[in-house]
Structures are given as structure tokens and as C-alpha cells.
Protein backbone atom coordinates (compact mmCIF):
# COMPACT_ATOMS: atom_id res chain seq x y z
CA UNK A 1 -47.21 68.54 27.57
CA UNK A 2 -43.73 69.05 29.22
CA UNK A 3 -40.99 67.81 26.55
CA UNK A 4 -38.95 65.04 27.52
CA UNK A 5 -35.40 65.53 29.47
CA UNK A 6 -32.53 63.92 26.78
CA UNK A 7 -29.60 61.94 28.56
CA UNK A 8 -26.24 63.72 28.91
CA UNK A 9 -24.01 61.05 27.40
CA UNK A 10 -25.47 58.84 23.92
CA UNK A 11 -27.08 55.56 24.06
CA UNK A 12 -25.62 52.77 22.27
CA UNK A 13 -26.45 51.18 19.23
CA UNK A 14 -30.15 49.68 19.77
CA UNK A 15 -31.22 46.34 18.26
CA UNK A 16 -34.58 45.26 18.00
CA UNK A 17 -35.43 41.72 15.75
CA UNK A 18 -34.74 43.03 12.11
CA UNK A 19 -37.15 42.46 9.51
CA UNK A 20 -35.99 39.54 7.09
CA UNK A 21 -37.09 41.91 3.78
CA UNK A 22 -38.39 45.10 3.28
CA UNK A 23 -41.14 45.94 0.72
CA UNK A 24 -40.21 46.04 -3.10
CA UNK A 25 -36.74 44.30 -2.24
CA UNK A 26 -35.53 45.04 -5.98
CA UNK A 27 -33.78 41.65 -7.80
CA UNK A 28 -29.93 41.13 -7.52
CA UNK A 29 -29.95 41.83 -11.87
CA UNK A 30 -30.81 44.84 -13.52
CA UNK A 31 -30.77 45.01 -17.29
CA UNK A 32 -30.56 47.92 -19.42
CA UNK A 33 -32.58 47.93 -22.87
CA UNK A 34 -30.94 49.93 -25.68
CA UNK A 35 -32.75 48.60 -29.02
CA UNK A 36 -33.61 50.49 -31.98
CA UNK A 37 -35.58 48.00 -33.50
CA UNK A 38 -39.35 47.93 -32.39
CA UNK A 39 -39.69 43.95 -32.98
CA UNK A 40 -36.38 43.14 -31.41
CA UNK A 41 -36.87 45.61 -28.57
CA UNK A 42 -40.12 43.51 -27.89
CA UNK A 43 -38.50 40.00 -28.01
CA UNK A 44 -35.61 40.99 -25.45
CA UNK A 45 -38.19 42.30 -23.05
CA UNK A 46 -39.93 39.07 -23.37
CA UNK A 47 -37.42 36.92 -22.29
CA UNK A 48 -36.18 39.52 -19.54
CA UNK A 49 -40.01 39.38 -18.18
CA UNK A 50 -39.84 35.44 -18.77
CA UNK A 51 -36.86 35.45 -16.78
CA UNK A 52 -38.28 38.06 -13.57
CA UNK A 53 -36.10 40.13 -14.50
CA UNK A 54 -35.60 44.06 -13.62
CA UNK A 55 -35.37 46.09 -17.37
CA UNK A 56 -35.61 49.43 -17.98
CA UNK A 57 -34.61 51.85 -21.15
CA UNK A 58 -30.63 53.29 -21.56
CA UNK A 59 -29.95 56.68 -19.97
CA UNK A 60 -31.73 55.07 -16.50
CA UNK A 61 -30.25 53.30 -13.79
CA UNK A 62 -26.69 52.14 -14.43
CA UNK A 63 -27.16 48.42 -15.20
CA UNK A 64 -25.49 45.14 -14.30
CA UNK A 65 -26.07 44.01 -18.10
CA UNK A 66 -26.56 46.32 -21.11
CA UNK A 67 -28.67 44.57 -24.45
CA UNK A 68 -28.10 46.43 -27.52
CA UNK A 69 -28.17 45.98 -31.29
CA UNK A 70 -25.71 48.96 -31.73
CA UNK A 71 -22.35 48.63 -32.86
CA UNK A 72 -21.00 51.86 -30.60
CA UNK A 73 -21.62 50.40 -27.06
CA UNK A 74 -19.11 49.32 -25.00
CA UNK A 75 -18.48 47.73 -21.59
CA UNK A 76 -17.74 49.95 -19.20
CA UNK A 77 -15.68 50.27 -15.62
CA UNK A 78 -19.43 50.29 -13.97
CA UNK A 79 -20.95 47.61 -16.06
CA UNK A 80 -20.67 43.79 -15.97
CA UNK A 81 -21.60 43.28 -19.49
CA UNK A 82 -22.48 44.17 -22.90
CA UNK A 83 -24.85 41.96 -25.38
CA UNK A 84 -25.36 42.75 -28.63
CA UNK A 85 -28.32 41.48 -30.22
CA UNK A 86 -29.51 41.61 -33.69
CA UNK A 87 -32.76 40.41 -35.73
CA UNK A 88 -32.60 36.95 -38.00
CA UNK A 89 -29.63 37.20 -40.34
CA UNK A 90 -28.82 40.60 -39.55
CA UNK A 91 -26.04 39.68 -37.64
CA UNK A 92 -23.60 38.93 -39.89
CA UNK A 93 -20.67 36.58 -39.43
CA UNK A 94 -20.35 37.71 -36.04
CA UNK A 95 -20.77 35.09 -33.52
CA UNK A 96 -21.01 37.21 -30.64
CA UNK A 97 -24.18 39.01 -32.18
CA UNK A 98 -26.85 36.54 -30.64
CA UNK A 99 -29.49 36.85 -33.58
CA UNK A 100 -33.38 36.92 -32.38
CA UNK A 101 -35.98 35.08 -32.04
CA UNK A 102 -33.51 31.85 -33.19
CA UNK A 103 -31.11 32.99 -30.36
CA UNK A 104 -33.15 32.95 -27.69
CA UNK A 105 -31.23 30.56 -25.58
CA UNK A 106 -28.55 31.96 -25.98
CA UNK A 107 -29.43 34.96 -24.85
CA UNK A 108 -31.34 33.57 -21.91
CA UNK A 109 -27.78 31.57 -20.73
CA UNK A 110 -25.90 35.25 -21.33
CA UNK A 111 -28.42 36.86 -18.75
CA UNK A 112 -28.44 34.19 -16.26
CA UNK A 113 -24.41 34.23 -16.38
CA UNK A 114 -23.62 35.31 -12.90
CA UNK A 115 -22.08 38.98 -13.13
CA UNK A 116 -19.04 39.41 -10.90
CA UNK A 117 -19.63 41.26 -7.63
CA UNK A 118 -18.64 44.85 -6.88
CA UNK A 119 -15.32 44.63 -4.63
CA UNK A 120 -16.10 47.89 -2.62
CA UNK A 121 -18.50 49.15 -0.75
CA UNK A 122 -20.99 52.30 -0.94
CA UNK A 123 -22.56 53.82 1.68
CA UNK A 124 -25.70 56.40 0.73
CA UNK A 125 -26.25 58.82 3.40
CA UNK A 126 -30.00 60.47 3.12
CA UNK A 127 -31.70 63.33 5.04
CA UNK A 128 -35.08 62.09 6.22
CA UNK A 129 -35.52 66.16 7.03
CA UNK A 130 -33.58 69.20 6.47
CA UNK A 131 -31.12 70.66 8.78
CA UNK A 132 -30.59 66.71 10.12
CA UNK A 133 -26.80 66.76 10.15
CA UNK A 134 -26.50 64.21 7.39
CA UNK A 135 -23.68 66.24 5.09
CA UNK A 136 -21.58 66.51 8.11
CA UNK A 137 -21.64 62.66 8.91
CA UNK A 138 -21.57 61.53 5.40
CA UNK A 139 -18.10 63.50 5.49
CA UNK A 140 -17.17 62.13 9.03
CA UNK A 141 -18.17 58.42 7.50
CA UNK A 142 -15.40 59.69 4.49
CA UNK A 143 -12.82 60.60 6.52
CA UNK A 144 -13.09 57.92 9.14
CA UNK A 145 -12.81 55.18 6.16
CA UNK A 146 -9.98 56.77 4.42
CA UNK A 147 -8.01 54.83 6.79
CA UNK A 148 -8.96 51.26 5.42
CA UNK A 149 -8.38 52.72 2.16
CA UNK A 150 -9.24 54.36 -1.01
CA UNK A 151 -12.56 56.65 0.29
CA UNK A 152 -14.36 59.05 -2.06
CA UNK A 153 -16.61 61.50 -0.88
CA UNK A 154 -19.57 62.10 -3.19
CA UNK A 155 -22.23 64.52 -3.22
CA UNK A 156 -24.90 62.87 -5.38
CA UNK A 157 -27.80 64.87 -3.88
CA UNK A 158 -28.77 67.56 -7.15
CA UNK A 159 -29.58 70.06 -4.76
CA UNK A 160 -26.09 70.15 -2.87
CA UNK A 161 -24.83 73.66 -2.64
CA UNK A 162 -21.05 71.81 -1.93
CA UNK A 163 -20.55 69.41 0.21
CA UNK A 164 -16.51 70.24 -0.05
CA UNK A 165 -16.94 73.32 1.99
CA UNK A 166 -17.48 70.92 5.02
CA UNK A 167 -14.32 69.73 4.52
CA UNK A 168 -13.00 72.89 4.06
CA UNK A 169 -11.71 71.23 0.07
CA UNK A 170 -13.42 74.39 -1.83
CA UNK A 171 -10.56 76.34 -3.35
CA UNK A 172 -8.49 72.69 -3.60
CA UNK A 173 -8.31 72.39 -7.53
CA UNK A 174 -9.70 69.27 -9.39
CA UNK A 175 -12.97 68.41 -10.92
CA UNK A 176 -16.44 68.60 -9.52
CA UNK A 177 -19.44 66.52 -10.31
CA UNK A 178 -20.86 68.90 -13.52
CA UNK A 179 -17.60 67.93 -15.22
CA UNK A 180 -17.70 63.91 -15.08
CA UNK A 181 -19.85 62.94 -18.06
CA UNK A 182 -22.81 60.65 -17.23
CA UNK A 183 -22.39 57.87 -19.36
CA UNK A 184 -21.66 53.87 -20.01
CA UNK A 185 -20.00 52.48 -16.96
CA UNK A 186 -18.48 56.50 -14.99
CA UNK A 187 -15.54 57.75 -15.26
CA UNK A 188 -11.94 55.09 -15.29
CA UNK A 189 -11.79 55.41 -11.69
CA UNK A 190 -8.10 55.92 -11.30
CA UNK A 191 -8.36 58.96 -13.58
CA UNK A 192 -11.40 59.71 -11.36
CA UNK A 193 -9.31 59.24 -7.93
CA UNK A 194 -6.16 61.73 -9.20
CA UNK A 195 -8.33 64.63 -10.53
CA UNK A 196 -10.96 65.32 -7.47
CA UNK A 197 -9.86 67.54 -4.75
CA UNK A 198 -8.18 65.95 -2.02
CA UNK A 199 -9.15 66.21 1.31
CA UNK A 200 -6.58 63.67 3.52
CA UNK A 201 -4.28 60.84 3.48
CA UNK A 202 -6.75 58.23 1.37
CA UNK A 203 -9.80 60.86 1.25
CA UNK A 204 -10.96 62.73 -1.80
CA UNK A 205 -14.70 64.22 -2.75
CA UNK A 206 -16.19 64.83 -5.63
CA UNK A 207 -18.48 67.98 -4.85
CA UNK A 208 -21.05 69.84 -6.54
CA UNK A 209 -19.42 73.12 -8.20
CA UNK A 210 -21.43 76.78 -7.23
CA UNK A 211 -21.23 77.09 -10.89
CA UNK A 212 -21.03 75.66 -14.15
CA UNK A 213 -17.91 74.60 -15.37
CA UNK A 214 -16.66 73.33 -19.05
CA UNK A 215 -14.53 70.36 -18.95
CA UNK A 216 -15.85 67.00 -18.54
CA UNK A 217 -14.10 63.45 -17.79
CA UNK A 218 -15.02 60.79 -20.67
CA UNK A 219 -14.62 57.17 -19.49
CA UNK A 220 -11.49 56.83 -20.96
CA UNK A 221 -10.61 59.34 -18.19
CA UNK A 222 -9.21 62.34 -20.62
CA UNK A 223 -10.65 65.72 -21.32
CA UNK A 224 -13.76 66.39 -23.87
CA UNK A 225 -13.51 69.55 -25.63
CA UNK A 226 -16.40 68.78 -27.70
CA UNK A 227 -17.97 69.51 -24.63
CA UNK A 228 -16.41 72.98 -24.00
CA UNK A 229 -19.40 75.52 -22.72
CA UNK A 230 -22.03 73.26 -22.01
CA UNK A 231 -23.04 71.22 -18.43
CA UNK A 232 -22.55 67.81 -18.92
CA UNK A 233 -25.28 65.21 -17.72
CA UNK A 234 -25.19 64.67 -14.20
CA UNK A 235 -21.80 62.23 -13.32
CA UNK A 236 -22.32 61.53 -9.47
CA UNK A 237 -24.03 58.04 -9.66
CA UNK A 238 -21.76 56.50 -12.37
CA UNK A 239 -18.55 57.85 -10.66
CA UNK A 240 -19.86 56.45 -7.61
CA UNK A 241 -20.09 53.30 -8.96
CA UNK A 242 -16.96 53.40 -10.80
CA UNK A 243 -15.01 53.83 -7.81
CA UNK A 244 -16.85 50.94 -6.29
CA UNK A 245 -16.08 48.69 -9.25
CA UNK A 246 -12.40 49.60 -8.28
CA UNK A 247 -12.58 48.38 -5.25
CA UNK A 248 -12.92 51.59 -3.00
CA UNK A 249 -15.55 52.73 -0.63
CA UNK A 250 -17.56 55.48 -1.59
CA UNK A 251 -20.01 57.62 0.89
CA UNK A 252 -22.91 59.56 -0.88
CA UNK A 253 -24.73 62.60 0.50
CA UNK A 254 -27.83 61.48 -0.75
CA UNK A 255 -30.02 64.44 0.49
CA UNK A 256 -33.36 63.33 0.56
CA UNK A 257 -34.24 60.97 -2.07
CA UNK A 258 -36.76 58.20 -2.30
CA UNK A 259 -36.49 54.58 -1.07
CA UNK A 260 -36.49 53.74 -4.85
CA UNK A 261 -33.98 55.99 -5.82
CA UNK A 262 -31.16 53.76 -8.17
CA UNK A 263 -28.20 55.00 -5.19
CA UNK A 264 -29.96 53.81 -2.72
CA UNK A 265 -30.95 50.00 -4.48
CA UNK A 266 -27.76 49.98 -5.34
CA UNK A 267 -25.88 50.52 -1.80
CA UNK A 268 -24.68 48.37 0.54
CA UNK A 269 -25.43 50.36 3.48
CA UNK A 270 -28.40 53.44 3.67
CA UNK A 271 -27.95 55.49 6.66
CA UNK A 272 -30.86 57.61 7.11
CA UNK A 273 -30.70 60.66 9.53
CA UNK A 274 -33.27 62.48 11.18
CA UNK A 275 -34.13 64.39 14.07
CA UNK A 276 -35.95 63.48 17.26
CA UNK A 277 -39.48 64.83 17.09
CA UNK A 278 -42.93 63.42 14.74
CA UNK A 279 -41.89 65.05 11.81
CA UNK A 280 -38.46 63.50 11.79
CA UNK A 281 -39.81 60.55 12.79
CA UNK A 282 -42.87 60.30 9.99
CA UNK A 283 -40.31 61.08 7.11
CA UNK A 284 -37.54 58.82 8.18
CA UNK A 285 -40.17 55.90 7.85
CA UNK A 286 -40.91 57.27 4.67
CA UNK A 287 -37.88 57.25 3.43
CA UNK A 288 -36.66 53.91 4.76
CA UNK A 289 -39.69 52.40 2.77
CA UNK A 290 -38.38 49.73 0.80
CA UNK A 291 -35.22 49.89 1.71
CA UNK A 292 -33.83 46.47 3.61
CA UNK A 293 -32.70 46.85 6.87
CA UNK A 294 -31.41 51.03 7.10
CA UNK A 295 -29.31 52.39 9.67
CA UNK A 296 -31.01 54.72 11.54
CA UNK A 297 -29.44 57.82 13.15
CA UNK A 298 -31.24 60.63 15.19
CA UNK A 299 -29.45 63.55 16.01
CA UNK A 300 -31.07 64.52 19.47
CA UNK A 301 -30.77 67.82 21.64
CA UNK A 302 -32.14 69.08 25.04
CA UNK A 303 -35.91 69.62 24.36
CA UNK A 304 -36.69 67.21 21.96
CA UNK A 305 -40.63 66.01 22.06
CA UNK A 306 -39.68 62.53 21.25
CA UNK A 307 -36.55 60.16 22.20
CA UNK A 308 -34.58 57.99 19.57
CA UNK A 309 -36.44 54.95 20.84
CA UNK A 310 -39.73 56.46 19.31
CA UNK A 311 -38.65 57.51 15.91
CA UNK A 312 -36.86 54.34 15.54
CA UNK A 313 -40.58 52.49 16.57
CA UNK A 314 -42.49 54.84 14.58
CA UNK A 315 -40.41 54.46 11.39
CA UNK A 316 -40.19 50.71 11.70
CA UNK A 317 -36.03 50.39 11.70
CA UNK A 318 -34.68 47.26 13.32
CA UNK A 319 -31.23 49.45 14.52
CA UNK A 320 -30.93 52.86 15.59
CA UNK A 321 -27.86 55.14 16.96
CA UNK A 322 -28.14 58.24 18.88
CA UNK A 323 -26.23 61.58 18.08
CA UNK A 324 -26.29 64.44 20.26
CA UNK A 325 -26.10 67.87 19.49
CA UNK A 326 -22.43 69.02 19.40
CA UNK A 327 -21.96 72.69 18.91
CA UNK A 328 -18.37 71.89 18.33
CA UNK A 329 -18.96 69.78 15.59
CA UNK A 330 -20.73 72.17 13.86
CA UNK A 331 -18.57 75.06 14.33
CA UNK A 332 -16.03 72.70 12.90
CA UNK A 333 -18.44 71.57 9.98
CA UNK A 334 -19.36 75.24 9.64
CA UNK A 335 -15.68 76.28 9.31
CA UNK A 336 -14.46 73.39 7.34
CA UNK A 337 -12.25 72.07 9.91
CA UNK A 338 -14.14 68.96 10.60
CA UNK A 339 -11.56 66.70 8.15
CA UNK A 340 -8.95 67.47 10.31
CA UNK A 341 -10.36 67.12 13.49
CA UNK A 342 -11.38 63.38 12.50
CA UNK A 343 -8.27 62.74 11.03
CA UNK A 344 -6.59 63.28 14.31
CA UNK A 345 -8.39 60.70 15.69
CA UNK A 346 -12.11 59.94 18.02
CA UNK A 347 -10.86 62.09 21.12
CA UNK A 348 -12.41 65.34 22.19
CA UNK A 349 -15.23 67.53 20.15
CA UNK A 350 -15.52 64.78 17.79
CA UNK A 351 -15.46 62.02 19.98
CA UNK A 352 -19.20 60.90 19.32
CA UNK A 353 -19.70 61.21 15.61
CA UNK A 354 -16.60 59.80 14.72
CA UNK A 355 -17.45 56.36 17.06
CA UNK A 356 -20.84 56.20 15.08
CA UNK A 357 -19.43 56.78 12.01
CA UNK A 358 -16.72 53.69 12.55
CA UNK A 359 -19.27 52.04 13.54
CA UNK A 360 -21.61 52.30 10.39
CA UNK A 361 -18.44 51.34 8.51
CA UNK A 362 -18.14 48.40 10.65
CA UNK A 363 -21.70 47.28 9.12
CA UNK A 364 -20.38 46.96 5.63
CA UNK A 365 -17.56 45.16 6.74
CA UNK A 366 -14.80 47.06 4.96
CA UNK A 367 -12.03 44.89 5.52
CA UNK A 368 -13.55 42.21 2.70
CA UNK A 369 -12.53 44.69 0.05
């Protein structure tokens, strides 16, 4: 069978009905467990599955609420909220230690206290398939948004090799994601903001490093010798989040993770990318399983078995935008020139990604930061 001839120019944005909710739609709340105590541990749980909702042990997910009945935790730039908990009468005088099981209202008022919404936005880029394009428009979505504002650039997928050298931000000093320490709540963002590489007027990315390094960000946003020699725990989500909780808009290269994956339940926009032919088309429904309502880009060229129309049907998304093969743009990804061609605006070489990247920002309506 003949392939199908591809247009010259791109379609527009498609729009079929959209699905109301996808499949395992996670809850608006997710609550952290860190208790020591078996019995205790077993009565929070209770009233979190009492009260539908999502729990899950410390060292997980990052967490809108955090229940503990240690003294050491505390509330962080990423996290709502802290509770401490503690059995009957081991609470002391303290009357913000809600004591167990006589506490149990109070603890079920604490958890059903609205928690204050992020002010930025995050948009998780993922790679349906390899060699998709979706590093170079995660960093065309970064640079394109660094004009509304504060944009960070973060490469969250573990296998990255760099996403920096797109940008052509490799030898600029500042940290990389092995040196922000995964823990309560990311890095203080502002700390976060002046000690990544910068890439443009409002545009920085935190990048993987191409090898280890020794100094890690605490929250507090200073230095941790302690930590001199060894690779810290893996940063990207919690700075991510951070500089979300600051009110900035962060894009992640994603690589290829699951619909499940705590990024992508946690963003306000998944843009998955994939190419025009079945296996693009089988693993971009794959991946947008569970998700609500992805963006769906396929990167198209002259020979493609399938058109954009039937990877979008086939993987069940509502919305799809095409993006032709540019040699330019990859030349300009491959040279790390393609910051600076966006920055100087959507005419010439970059004319098409940069219109579907400001439109993708469009979706998350930037300008309610």
C-alpha cells in the first residue's frame, strides 16, 4: 500500500467533542502518611479511606497534606500543610498535636480544610515514542512563556542525557537537577530561580548533569556539605513544584512516563508527542490513558503511513495539532541555537513550532497567574 501524500503547510488545531473524564481521574487531595506508630498509622488511614481520600507513604508523591507524629517535619514551599498527630495523651500540652482516636474530628475538619491553589502553571511534555521531537518543543514551550513571566525549564525525565544542550545552556554555570535535594516541599524557589543556568530574558532550566556532581540545594535554599561526594535523591519533581507554588510556569520534559506518573496528575496541561504512523499512534493512546483531556501533537513528514487525524482517532484525544518536519529546527535544536531563534520571535525557520507552542500555553491560560 502506497503511503499517504502529507500537506505542504500544517493543519490547524482539530477539535472533536472532548471526553468529560478520563479513566482513574485521581481526587483533587493527596495525603502523605508519615507515622511511626503501627496503631496510629492505622487510625489515620481509616479516616483518610472514610473520607475517599488519596494516601500514600512519605518519600512518594509530593502531597497536598503531610500527617505525621514526628516532631522534625515541616511545611514546606511545595506543601499546603503539615498535621501532627499523636496517640491518647501522648501529645502533651500541645494543642496543635490532634491526639487519636479522641481527635478524630478534628482531624477529619483539618483534611477537609480546603488547601490553597497553586498560582502557576506546569506543563509536562511526554514522548509517546522516541525520536518524537518532544525535548525540542518542551524547550520551545519554555522559551515562548518566558515572556508572560518567570518560566523554568525542567528536565524531569531520569533518562535525560541534558536537555540544556538544546538550548545551547551547557557550559552556563549553576546547578543541575542531581544537586537539588528531594525532599519536604523542593527547593525555596527564589534560591531555585538565581542558581540554574539561564537561558533568556525570564527563561532558566534546570537540566540533568552528564555527571555526578556534589553540592545539593536544601529547602532553605543554601548549600549542604553534609552531602559533599554523594548524588542526592532525585530533585526535578519537587523543584518543579516549588516553582509552581511561586507562582511561575514550569515546562517538564517528561520523556516517556506513564499516565499515572505523580508529574503528570499533578499538571495542568500534558502534551503528548508522537509521530504519524501505528506505532506512534498505539503508544500515544497508551500514554494518554488516564490522563483528562491531553494535548496531542504529531510531528508529521513526507511519507508518513498514517495522517494526524488517525493517531488522534486511534489514541482517543479530543484535540490534536500538527507539526511538520523542519530540518531547520533541528539543525537549530541540534546546535543549541533554538533559544535564540524563538526569542526573536514566530517568523521564519521557527515559524510553526513556536505558533503551537503559544498556543499550548494559551490552554493553561497563563495570564491568571
Amino acid at each position: 500500500m502506497n503511503p499517504s501524500p502529507r500537506p505542504a503547510q500544517p493543519r490547524p488545531a482539530h477539535t472533536r467533542p472532548a471526553d468529560t473524564m478520563g479513566p482513574g481521574q485521581p481526587s483533587g487531595r493527596t495525603v502523605a502518611v508519615d507515622v511511626s506508630d503501627p496503631d496510629l498509622d492505622a487510625d489515620v488511614r481509616a479516616v483518610l479511606a472514610a473520607l475517599a481520600l488519596d494516601s500514600g507513604p512519605r518519600g512518594g508523591a509530593l502531597a497536598d497534606v503531610v500527617v505525621t507524629d514526628r516532631s522534625d517535619v515541616g511545611g514546606g514551599v511545595g506543601e499546603a500543610r503539615v498535621v501532627r498527630v499523636a496517640a491518647e495523651g501522648g501529645g502533651g500540652d500541645d494543642d496543635e498535636v490532634i491526639q487519636l482516636p479522641s481527635g478524630t474530628s478534628d482531624l477529619v475538619g483539618v483534611l477537609m480544610t480546603p488547601v490553597a491553589a497553586q498560582s502557576g502553571r506546569l506543563v509536562a511534555v511526554v514522548g509517546a515514542v522516541g525520536g518524537c521531537g518532544a525535548s525540542t518543543l518542551a524547550a520551545a514551550l519554555a522559551v515562548r512563556a518566558s515572556a508572560l513571566g518567570r518560566a523554568l525549564l525542567v528536565e524531569t525525565d531520569p533518562r535525560g542525557t541534558g536537555i540544556d544542550l538544546v538550548l545551547g545552556a551547557e557550559s552556563e554555570p549553576g546547578l543541575r537537577v542531581e544537586d537539588v535535594r528531594a525532599e519536604l516541599g523542593g527547593p525555596d524557589p527564589d534560591a531555585l530561580w538565581e542558581a540554574v543556568p539561564f537561558v533568556g530574558s525570564g527563561c532558566r532550566v534546570l537540566a540533568r548533569s552528564r555527571g555526578r556532581r556534589s553540592v545539593v540545594l536544601s529547602a532553605s535554599g543554601s548549600p549542604s556539605p553534609a552531602a559533599a561526594g554523594v548524588l542526592a535523591p532525585d530533585g526535578a519533581l519537587g523543584a518543579a513544584l516549588a516553582h509552581r507554588a511561586a507562582g511561575g510556569l514550569v515546562v517538564c520534559d517528561a520523556g516517556g512516563v506513564a499516565g499515572d506518573a505523580p508529574l503528570l496528575v499533578r499538571a495542568d496541561l500534558v502534551v503528548v508527542v508522537t509521530r504519524a504512523d501505528l506505532q506512534g499512534a498505539v503508544a500515544a493512546g497508551r500514554t494518554a490513558g488516564g490522563l483528562r483531556r491531553p494535548a496531542l501533537v504529531v510531528r508529521t513528514q513526507r511519507g508518513d503511513p498514517l495522517h494526524a487525524a488517525d493517531v488522534a482517532d486511534s489514541a482517543g484525544i479530543a484535540a490534536y495539532r500538527e507539526l511538520p518536519e523542519v530540518r531547520a529546527v533541528r539543525h537549530l535544536a541540534g546546535s543549541g541555537d533554538l533559544g535564540r531563534a524563538l526569542g526573536r520571535g514566530r517568523g521564519g525557520r521557527v515559524r510553526r513550532i513556536a505558533a503551537i507552542a503559544d498556543a499550548l500555553l494559551a490552554e493553561v491560560r497563563p495570564d491568571e497567574r
